[in-house]
Protein backbone atom coordinates (compact mmCIF):
# COMPACT_ATOMS: atom_id res chain seq x y z
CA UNK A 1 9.11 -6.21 6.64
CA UNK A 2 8.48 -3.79 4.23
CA UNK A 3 6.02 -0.91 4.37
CA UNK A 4 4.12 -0.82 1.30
CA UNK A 5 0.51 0.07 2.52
CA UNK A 6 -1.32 3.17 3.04
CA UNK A 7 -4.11 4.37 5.37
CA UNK A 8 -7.46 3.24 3.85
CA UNK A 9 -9.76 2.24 6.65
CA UNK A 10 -10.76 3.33 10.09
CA UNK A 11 -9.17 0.13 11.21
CA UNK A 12 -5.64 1.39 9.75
CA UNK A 13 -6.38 4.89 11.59
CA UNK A 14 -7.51 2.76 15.00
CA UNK A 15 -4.26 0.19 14.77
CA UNK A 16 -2.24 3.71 14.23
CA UNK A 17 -4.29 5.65 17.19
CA UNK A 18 -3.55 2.26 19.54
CA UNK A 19 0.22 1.88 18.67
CA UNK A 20 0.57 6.08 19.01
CA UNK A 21 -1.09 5.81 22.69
CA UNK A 22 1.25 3.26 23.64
CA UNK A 23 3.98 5.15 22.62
CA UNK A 24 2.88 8.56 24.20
CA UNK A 25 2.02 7.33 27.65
CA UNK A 26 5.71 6.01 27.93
CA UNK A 27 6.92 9.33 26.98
CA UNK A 28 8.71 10.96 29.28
CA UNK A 29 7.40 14.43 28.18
CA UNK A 30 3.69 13.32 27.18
CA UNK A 31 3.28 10.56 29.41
CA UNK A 32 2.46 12.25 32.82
CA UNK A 33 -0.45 13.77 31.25
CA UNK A 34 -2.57 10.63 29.95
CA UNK A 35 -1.24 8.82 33.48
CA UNK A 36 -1.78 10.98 35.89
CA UNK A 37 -2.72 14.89 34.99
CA UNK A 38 -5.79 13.71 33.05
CA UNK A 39 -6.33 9.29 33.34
CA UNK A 40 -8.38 8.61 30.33
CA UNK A 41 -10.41 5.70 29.94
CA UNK A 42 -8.83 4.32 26.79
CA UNK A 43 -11.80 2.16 25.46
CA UNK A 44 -14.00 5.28 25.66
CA UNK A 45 -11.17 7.72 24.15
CA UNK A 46 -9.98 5.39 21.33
CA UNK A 47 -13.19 5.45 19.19
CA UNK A 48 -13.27 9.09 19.96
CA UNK A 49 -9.50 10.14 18.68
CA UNK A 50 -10.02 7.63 15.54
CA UNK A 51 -13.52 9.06 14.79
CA UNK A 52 -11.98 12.49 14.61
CA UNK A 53 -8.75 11.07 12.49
CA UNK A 54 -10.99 9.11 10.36
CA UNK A 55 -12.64 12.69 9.53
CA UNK A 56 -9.68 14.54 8.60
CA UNK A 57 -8.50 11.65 7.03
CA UNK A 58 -10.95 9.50 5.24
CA UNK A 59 -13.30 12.49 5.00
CA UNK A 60 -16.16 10.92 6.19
CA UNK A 61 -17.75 13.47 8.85
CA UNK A 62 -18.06 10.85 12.05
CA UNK A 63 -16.27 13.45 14.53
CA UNK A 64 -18.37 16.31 15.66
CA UNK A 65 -16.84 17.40 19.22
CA UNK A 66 -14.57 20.30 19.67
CA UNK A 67 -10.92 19.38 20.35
CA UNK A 68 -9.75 22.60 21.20
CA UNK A 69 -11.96 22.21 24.20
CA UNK A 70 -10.51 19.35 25.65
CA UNK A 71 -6.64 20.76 25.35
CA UNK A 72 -7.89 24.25 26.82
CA UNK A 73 -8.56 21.93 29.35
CA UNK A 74 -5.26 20.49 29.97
CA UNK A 75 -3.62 23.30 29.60
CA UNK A 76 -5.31 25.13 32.04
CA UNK A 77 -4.42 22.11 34.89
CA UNK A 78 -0.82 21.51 32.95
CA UNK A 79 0.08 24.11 31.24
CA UNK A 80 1.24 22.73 27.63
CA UNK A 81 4.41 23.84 26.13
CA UNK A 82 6.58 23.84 22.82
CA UNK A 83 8.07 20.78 24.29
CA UNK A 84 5.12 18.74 24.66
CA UNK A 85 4.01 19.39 21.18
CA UNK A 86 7.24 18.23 19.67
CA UNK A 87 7.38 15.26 21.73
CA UNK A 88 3.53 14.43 20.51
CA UNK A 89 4.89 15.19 16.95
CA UNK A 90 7.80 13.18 16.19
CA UNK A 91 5.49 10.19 17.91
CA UNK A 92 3.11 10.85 15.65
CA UNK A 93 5.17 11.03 12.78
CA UNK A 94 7.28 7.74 13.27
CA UNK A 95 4.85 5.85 14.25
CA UNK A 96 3.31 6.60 10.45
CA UNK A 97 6.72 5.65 9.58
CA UNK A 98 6.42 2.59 11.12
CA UNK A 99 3.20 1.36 9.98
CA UNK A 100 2.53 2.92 6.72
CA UNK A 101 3.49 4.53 3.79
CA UNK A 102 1.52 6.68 1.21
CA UNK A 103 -0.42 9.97 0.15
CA UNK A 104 -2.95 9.45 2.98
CA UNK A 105 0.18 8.16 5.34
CA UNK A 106 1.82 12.02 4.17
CA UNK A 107 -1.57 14.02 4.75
CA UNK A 108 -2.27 12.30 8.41
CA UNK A 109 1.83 13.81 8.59
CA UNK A 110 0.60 17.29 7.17
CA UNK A 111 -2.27 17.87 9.73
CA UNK A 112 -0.91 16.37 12.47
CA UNK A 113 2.18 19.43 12.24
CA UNK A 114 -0.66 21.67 11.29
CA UNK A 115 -3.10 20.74 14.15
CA UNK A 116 0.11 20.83 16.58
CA UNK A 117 0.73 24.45 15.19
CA UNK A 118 -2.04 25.39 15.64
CA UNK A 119 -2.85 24.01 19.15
CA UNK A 120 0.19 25.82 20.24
CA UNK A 121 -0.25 29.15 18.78
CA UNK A 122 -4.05 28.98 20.35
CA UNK A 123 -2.61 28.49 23.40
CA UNK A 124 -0.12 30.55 23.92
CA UNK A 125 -2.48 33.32 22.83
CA UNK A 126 -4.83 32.44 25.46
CA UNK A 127 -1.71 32.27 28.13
CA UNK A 128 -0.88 35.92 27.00
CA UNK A 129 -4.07 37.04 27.81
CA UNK A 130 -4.16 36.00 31.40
């Protein structure tokens, strides 16, 4: 089947946000963390991580909760490395691959590296400082 859609809707970004989470709890790197370092209740985090795609995304303002706050978080119980933020990358990424294709498809791609960056760099600042 060819891919010959883009990301238009917050039901493309929630199909993409359900097939990514499927992916990264079978990770071998990621996994752990969603399983057993932090369970989440999916039906409650779902709406939450497509609310805050559908805002970078679809630029409609619907997320309005820090999510810095929530990896500090993590980090501080399981301390995130460069490893982890690949792994959640190239998930990411082909799963867009898989589903879509298009300039929104190539900006979710563009933030999600940037937002990984970023997360990392963050966190390793805050590491140096204790």
């Amino acid at each position: 089947m060819a891919i010959d859609q883009d990301i238009t809707t917050r039901e493309d970004i929630e199909q993409f946000i359900r097939a990514f989470y499927e992916k990264v709890i079978r990770d071998e790197t990621l996994g752990i963390i969603f399983t057993e370092i932090i369970p989440l209740n999916w039906e409650l985090h779902i709406p939450l991580i497509t609310d805050f795609w559908e805002t970078i995304l679809l630029d409609n303002p619907v997320y309005r909760k820090n999510a810095m706050e929530v990896h500090y978080h993590i980090d501080r119980i399981y301390p995130l490395g460069q490893e982890h933020f690949e792994s959640w990358l190239k998930l990411f990424n082909s799963t867009l691959d898989e589903m879509f294709l298009g300039p929104v498809t190539e900006l979710a791609k563009k933030r999600g590296a940037g937002i990984a960056q970023l997360m990392q760099h963050k966190m390793n600042l805050l590491n140096d400082k204790l």
